[in-house]
C-alpha atoms as a PDB file:
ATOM      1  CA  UNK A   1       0.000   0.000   0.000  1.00  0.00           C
ATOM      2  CA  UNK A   2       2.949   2.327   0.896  1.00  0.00           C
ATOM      3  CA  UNK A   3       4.064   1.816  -2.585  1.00  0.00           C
ATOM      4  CA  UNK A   4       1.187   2.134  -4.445  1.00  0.00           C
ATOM      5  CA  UNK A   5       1.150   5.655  -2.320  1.00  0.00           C
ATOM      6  CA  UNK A   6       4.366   6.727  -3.284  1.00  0.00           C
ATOM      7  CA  UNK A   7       3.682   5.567  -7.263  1.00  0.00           C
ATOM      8  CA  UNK A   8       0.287   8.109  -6.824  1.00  0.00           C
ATOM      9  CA  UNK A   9       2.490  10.854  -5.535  1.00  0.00           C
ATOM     10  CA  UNK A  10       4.938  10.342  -8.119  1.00  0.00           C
ATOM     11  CA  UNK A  11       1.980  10.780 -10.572  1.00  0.00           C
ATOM     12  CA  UNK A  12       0.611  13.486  -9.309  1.00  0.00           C
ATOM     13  CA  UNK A  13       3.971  15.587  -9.335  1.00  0.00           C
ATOM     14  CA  UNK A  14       4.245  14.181 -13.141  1.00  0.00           C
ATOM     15  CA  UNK A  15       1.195  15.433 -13.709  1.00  0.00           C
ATOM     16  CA  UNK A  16       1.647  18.653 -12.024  1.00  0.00           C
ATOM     17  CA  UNK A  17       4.797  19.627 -13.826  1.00  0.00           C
ATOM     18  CA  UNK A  18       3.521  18.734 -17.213  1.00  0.00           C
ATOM     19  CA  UNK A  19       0.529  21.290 -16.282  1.00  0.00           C
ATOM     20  CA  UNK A  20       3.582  23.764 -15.842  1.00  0.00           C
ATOM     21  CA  UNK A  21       5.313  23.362 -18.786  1.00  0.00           C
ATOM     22  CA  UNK A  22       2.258  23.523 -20.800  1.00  0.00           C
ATOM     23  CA  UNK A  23       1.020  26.648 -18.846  1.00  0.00           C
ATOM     24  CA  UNK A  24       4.945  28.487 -19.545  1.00  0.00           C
ATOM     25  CA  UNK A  25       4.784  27.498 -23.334  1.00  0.00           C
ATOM     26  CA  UNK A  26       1.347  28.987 -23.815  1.00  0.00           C
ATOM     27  CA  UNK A  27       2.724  32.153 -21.704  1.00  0.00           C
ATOM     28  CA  UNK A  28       5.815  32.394 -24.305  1.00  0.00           C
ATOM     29  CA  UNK A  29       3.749  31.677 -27.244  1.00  0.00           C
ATOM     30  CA  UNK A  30       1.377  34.566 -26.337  1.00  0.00           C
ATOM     31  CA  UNK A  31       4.079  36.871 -24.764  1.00  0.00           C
ATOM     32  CA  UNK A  32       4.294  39.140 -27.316  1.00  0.00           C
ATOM     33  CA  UNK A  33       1.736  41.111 -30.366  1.00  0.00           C
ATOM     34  CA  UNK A  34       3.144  42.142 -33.283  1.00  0.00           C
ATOM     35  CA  UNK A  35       0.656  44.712 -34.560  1.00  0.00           C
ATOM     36  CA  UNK A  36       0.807  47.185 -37.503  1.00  0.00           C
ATOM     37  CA  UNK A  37      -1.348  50.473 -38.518  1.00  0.00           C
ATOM     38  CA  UNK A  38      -4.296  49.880 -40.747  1.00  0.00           C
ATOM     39  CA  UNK A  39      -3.678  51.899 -43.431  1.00  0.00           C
ATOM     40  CA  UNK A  40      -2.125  51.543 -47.225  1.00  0.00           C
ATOM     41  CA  UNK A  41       0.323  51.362 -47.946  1.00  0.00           C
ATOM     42  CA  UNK A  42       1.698  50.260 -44.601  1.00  0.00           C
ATOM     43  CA  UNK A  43      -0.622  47.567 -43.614  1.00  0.00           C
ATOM     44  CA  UNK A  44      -3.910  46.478 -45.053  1.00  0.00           C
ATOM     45  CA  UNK A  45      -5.840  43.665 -46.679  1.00  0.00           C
ATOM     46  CA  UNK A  46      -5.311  43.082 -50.367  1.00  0.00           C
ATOM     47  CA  UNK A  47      -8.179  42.151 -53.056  1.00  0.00           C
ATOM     48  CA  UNK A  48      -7.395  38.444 -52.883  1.00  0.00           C
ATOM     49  CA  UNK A  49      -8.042  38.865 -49.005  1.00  0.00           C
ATOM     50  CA  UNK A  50      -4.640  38.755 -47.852  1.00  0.00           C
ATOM     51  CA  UNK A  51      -2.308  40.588 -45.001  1.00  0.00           C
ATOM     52  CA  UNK A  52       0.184  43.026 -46.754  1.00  0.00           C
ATOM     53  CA  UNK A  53       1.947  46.028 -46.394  1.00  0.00           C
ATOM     54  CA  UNK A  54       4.889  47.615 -46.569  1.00  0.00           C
ATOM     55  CA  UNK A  55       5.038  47.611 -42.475  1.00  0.00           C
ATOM     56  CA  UNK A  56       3.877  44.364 -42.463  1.00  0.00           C
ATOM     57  CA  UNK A  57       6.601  42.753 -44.757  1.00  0.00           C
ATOM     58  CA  UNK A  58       9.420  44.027 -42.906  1.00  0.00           C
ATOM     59  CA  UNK A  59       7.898  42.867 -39.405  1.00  0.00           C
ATOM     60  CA  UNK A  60       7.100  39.488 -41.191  1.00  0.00           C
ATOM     61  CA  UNK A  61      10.538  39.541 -41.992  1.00  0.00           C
ATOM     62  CA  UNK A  62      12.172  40.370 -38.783  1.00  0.00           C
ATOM     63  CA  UNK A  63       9.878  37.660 -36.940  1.00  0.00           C
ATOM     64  CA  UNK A  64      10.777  34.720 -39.229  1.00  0.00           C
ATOM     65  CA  UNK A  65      14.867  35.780 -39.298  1.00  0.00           C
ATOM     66  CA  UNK A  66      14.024  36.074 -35.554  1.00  0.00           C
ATOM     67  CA  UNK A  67      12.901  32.713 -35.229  1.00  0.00           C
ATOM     68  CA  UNK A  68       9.596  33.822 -34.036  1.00  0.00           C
ATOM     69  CA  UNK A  69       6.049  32.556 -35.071  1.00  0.00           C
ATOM     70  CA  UNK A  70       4.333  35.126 -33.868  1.00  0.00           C
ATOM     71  CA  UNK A  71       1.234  36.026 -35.863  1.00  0.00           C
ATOM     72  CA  UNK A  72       1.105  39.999 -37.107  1.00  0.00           C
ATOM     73  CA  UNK A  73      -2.280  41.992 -36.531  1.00  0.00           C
ATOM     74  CA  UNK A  74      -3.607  44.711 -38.592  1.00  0.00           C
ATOM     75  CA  UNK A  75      -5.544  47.386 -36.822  1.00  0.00           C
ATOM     76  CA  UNK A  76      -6.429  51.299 -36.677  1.00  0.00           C
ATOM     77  CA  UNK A  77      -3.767  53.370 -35.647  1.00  0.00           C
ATOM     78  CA  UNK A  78      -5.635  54.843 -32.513  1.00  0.00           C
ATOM     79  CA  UNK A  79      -6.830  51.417 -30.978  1.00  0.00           C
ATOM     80  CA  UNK A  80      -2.891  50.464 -31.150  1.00  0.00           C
ATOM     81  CA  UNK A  81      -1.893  53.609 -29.931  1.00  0.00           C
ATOM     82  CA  UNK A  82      -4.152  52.761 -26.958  1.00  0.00           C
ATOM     83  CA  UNK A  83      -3.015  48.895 -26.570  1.00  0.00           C
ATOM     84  CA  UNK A  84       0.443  49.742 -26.079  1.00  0.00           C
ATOM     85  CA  UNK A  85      -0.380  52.393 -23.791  1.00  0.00           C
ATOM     86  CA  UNK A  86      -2.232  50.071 -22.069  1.00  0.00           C
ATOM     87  CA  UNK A  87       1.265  48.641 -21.205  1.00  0.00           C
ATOM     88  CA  UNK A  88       0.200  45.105 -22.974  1.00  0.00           C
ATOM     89  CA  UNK A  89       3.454  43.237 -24.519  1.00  0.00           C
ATOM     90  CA  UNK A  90       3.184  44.709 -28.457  1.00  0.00           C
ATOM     91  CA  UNK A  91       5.823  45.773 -30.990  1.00  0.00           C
ATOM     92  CA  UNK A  92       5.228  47.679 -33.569  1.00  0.00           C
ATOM     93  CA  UNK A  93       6.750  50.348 -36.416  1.00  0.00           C
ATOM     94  CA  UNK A  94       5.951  53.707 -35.457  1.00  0.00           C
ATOM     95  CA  UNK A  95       7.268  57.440 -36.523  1.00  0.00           C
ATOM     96  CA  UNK A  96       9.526  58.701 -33.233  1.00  0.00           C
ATOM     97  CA  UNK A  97       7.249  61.437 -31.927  1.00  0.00           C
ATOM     98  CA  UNK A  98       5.430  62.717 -28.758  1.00  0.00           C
ATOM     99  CA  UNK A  99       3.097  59.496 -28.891  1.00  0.00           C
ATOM    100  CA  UNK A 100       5.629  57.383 -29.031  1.00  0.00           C
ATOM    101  CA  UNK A 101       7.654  58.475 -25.835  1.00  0.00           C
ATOM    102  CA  UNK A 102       6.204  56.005 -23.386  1.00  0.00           C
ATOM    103  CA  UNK A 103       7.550  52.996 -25.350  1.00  0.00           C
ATOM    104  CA  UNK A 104      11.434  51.479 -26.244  1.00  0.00           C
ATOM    105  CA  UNK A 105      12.101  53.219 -29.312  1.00  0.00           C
ATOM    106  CA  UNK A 106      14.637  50.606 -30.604  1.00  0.00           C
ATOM    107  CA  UNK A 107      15.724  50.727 -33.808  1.00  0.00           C
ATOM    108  CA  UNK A 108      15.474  52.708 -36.898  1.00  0.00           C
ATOM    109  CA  UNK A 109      13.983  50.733 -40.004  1.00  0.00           C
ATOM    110  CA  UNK A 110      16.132  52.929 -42.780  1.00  0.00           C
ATOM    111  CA  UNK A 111      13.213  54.974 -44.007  1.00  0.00           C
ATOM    112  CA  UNK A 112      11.687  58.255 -43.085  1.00  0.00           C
ATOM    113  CA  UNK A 113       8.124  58.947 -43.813  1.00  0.00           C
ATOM    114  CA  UNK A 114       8.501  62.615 -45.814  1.00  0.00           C
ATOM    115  CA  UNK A 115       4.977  64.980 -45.278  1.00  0.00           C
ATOM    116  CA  UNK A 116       4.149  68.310 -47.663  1.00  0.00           C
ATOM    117  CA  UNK A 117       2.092  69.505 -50.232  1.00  0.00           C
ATOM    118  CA  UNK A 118       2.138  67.359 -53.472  1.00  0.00           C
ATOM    119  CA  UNK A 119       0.492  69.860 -56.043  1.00  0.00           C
ATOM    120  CA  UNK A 120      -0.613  69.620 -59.592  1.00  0.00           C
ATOM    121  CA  UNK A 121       1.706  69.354 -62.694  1.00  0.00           C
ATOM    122  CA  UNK A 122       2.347  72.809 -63.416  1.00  0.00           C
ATOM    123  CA  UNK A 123       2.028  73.549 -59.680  1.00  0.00           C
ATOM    124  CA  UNK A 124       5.291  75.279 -58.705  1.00  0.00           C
ATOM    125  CA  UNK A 125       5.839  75.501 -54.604  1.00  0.00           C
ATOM    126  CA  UNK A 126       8.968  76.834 -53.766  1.00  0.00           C
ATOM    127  CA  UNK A 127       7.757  78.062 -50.464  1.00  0.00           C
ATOM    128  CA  UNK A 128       5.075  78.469 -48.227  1.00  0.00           C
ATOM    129  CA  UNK A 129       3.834  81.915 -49.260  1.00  0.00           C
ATOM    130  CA  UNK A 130       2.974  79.806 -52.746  1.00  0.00           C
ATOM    131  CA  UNK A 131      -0.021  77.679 -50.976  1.00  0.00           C
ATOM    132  CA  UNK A 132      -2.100  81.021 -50.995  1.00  0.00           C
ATOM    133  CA  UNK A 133      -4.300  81.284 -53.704  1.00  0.00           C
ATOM    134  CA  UNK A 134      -4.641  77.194 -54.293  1.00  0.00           C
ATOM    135  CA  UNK A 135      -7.472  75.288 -53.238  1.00  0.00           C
ATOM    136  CA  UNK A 136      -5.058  71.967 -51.291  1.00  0.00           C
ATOM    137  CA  UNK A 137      -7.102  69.228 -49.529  1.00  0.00           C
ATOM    138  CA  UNK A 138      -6.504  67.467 -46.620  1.00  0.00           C
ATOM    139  CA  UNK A 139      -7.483  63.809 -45.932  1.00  0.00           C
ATOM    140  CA  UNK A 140      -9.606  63.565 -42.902  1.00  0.00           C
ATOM    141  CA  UNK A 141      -7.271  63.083 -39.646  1.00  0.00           C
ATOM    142  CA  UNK A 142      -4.152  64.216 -41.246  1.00  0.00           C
ATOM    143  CA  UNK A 143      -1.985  66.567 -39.487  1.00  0.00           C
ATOM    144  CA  UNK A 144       1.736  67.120 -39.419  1.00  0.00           C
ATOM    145  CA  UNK A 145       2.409  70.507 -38.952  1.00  0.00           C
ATOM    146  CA  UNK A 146       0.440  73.143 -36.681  1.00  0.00           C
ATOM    147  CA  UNK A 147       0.968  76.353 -38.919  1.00  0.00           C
ATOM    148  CA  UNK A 148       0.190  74.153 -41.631  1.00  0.00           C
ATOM    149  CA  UNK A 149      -3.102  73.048 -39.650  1.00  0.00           C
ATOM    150  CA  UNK A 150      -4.107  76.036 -38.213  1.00  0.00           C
ATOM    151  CA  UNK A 151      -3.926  78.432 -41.191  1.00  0.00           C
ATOM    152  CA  UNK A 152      -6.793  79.985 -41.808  1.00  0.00           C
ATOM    153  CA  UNK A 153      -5.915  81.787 -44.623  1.00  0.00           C
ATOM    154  CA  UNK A 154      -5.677  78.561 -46.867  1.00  0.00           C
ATOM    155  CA  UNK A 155      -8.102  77.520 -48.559  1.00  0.00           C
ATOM    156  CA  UNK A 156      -8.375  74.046 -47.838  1.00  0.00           C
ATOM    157  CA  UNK A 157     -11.170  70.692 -48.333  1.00  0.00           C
ATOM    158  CA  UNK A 158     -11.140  67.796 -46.305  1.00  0.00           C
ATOM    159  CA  UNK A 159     -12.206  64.388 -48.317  1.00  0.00           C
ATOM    160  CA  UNK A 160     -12.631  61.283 -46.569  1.00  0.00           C
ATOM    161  CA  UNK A 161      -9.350  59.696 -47.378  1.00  0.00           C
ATOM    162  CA  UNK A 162      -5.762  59.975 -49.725  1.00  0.00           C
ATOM    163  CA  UNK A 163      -7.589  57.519 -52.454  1.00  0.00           C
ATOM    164  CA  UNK A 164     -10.209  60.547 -53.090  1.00  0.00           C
ATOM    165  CA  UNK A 165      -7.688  63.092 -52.647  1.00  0.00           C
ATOM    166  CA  UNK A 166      -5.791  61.395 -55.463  1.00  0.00           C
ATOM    167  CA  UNK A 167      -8.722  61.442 -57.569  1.00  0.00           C
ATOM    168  CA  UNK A 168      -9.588  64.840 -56.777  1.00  0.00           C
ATOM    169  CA  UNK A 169      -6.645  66.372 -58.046  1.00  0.00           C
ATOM    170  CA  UNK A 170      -6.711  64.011 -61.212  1.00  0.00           C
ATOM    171  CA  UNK A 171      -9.769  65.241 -62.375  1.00  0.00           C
ATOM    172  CA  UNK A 172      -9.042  68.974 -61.825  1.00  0.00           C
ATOM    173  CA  UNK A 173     -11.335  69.657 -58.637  1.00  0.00           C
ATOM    174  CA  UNK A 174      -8.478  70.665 -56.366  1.00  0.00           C
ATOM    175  CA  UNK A 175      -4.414  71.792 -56.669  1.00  0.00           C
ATOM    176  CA  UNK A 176      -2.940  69.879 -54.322  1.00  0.00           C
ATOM    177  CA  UNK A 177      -3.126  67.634 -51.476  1.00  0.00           C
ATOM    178  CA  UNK A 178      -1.779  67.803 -47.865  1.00  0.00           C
ATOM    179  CA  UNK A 179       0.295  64.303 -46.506  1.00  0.00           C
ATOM    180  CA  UNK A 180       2.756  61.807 -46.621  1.00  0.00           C
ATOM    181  CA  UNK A 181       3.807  62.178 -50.132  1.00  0.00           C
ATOM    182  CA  UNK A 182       5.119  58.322 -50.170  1.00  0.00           C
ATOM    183  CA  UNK A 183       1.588  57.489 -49.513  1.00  0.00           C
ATOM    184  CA  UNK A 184       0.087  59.343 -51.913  1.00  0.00           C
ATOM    185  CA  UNK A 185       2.765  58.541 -55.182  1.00  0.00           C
ATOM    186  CA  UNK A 186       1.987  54.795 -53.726  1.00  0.00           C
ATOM    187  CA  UNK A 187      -2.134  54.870 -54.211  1.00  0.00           C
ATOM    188  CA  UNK A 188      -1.838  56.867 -57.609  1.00  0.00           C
ATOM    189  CA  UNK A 189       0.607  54.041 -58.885  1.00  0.00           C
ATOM    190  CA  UNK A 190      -2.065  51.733 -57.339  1.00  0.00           C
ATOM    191  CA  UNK A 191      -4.869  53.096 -59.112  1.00  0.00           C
ATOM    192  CA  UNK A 192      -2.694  52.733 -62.626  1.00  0.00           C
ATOM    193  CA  UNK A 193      -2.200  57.045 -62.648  1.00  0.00           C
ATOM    194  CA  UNK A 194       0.861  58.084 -63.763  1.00  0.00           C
ATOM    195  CA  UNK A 195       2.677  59.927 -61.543  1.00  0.00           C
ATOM    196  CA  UNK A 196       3.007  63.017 -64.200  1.00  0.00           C
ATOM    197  CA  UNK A 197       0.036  64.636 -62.398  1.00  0.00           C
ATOM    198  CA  UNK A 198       2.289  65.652 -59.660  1.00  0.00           C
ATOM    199  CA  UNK A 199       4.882  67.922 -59.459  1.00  0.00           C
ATOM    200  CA  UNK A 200       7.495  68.402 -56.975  1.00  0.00           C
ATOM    201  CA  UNK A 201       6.221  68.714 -53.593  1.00  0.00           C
ATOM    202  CA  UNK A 202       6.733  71.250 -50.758  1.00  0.00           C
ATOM    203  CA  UNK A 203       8.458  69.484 -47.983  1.00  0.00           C
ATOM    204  CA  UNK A 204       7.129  70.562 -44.545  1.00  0.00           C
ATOM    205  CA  UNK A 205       8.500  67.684 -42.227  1.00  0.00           C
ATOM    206  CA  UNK A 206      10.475  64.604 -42.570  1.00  0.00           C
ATOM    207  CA  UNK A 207      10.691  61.670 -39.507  1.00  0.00           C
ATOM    208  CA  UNK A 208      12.378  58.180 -39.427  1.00  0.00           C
ATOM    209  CA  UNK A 209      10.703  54.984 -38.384  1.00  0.00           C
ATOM    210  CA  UNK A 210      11.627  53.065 -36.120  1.00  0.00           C
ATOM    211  CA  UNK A 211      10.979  49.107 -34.553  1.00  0.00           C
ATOM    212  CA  UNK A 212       8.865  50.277 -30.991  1.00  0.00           C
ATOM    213  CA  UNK A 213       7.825  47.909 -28.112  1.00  0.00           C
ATOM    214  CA  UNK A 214       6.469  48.895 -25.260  1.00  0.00           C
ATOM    215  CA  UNK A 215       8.909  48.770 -22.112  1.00  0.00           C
ATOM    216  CA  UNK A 216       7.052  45.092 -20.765  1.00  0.00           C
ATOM    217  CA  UNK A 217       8.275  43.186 -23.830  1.00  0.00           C
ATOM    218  CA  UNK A 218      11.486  41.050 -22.142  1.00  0.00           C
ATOM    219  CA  UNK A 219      14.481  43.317 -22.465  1.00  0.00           C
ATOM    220  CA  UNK A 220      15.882  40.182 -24.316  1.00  0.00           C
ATOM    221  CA  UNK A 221      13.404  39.688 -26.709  1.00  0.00           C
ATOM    222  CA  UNK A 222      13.684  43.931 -27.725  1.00  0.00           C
ATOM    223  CA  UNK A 223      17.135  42.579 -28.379  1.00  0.00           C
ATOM    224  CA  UNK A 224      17.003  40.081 -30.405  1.00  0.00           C
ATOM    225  CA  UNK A 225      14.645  41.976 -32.331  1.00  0.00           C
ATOM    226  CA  UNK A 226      17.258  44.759 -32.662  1.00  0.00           C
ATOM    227  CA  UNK A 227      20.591  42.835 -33.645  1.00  0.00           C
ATOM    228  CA  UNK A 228      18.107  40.887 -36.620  1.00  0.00           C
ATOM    229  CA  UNK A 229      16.724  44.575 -37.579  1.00  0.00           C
ATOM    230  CA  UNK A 230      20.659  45.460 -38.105  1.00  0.00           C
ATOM    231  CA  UNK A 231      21.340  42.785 -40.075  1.00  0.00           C
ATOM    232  CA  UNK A 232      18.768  42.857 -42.458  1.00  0.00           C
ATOM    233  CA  UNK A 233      19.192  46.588 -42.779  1.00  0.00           C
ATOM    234  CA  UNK A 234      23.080  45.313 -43.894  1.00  0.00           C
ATOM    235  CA  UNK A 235      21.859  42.704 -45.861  1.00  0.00           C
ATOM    236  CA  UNK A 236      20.099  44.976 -47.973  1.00  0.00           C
ATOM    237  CA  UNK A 237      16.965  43.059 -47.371  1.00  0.00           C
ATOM    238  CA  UNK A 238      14.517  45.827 -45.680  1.00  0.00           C
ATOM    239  CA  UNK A 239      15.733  47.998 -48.478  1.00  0.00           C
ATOM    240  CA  UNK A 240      14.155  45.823 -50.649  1.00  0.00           C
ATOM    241  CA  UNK A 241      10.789  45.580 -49.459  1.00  0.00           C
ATOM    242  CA  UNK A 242      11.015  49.309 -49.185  1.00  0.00           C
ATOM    243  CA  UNK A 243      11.810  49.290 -53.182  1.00  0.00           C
ATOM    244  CA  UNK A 244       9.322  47.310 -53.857  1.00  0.00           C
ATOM    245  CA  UNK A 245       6.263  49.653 -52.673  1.00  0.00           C
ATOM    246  CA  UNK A 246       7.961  53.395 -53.322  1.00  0.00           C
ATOM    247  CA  UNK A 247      10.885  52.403 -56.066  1.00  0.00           C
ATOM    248  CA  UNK A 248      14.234  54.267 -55.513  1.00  0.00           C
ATOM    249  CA  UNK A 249      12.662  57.141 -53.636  1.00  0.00           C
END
């Protein structure tokens, strides 16, 4: 009896431990989100139904050079904004700016996002004085520079979104448009407009972006992250995905 005791204890701490190890894989498995803003062209779903992106590539990339199988979410910017504040374990690509303060700003991806005026071909801006007169429009939610924003004196429409922006100025209903000028060369390509319609943009602000993860994300895993980030930037291989959504620009 003593032994068939000591068998059942034996069991039981089997049993326990196996519990354990099952409970710390799913832990490791799920220690970590690997989200990306929903927009074009940096992460959304294509017509077939798929995950792409030009964010969304080069965090699929890091992950599987990592070693990682982490799965990669696609989601509005403000509801990850507000995950990662809410101090859950997420990485993510992000512009370095006030927003992005409360998080490990790791390591720059080799690409700054460049924000301005694109006008009409024909268009010249060789300063700011030239936006008087035009009639610009500005995408819904975009803002990246406060005289810019809060100048009356412009005269300025607000459409939903870039891809009716775009369209806008094709057809002659406005002079410009306010944004990320990678974005918006990237949709008219999309759309099959040349890029002739443009001409050269007024620059207003340029920022770099950089691999984020909030500060509860294992100080080794931020790591590991970072030295694979490095080497791919030497490798040439983030350059590449970059080339492959804006060309040499």
């Amino acid at each position: 009896m003593k032994t068939l005791s000591f068998f059942k204890v034996l069991l039981l701490i089997f049993y326990l431990i196996l519990l354990m190890i099952n409970a710390n894989a799913s832990d490791l498995k799920n220690d970590i989100q690997i989200l990306v803003m929903k927009q074009v062209p940096y992460g959304y779903i294509s017509d077939e139904g798929k995950k792409t992106g030009v964010l969304y590539e080069i965090l699929d990339k890091l992950l599987k050079e990592s070693n990682e199988t982490t799965s990669i979410g696609i989601i509005p910017t403000k509801r990850l904004i507000s995950t990662m504040l809410n101090k859950e374990k997420v990485c993510s690509i992000f512009v370095n700016s006030p927003e992005t303060s409360p998080f490990d700003i790791i390591e720059p991806i080799g690409f700054q996002i460049t924000g301005g005026i694109l006008p009409a071909a024909g268009i010249k801006l060789d300063d700011y004085s030239k936006l008087q007169g035009i009639v610009i429009a500005v995408p819904l939610g975009i803002i990246f520079d406060e005289k810019f924003h809060n100048d009356d004196s412009l005269k300025k429409v607000h459409p939903p979104h870039y891809i009716n922006a775009v369209k806008m100025l094709r057809f002659g209903r406005i002079d410009a448009i306010a944004g990320a000028i990678h974005v918006l060369k990237f949709i008219a390509k999309q759309e099959g407009i040349s890029l002739s319609i443009f001409d050269k943009p007024l620059v207003m602000i340029q920022a770099e972006m950089y691999l984020v993860c909030t500060k509860s994300v294992k100080k080794s895993m931020r790591n590991k992250l970072q030295e694979t980030l490095i080497r791919l930037k030497r490798e040439g291989e983030i350059q590449k995905i970059l080339n492959s959504y804006f060309g040499e620009d």
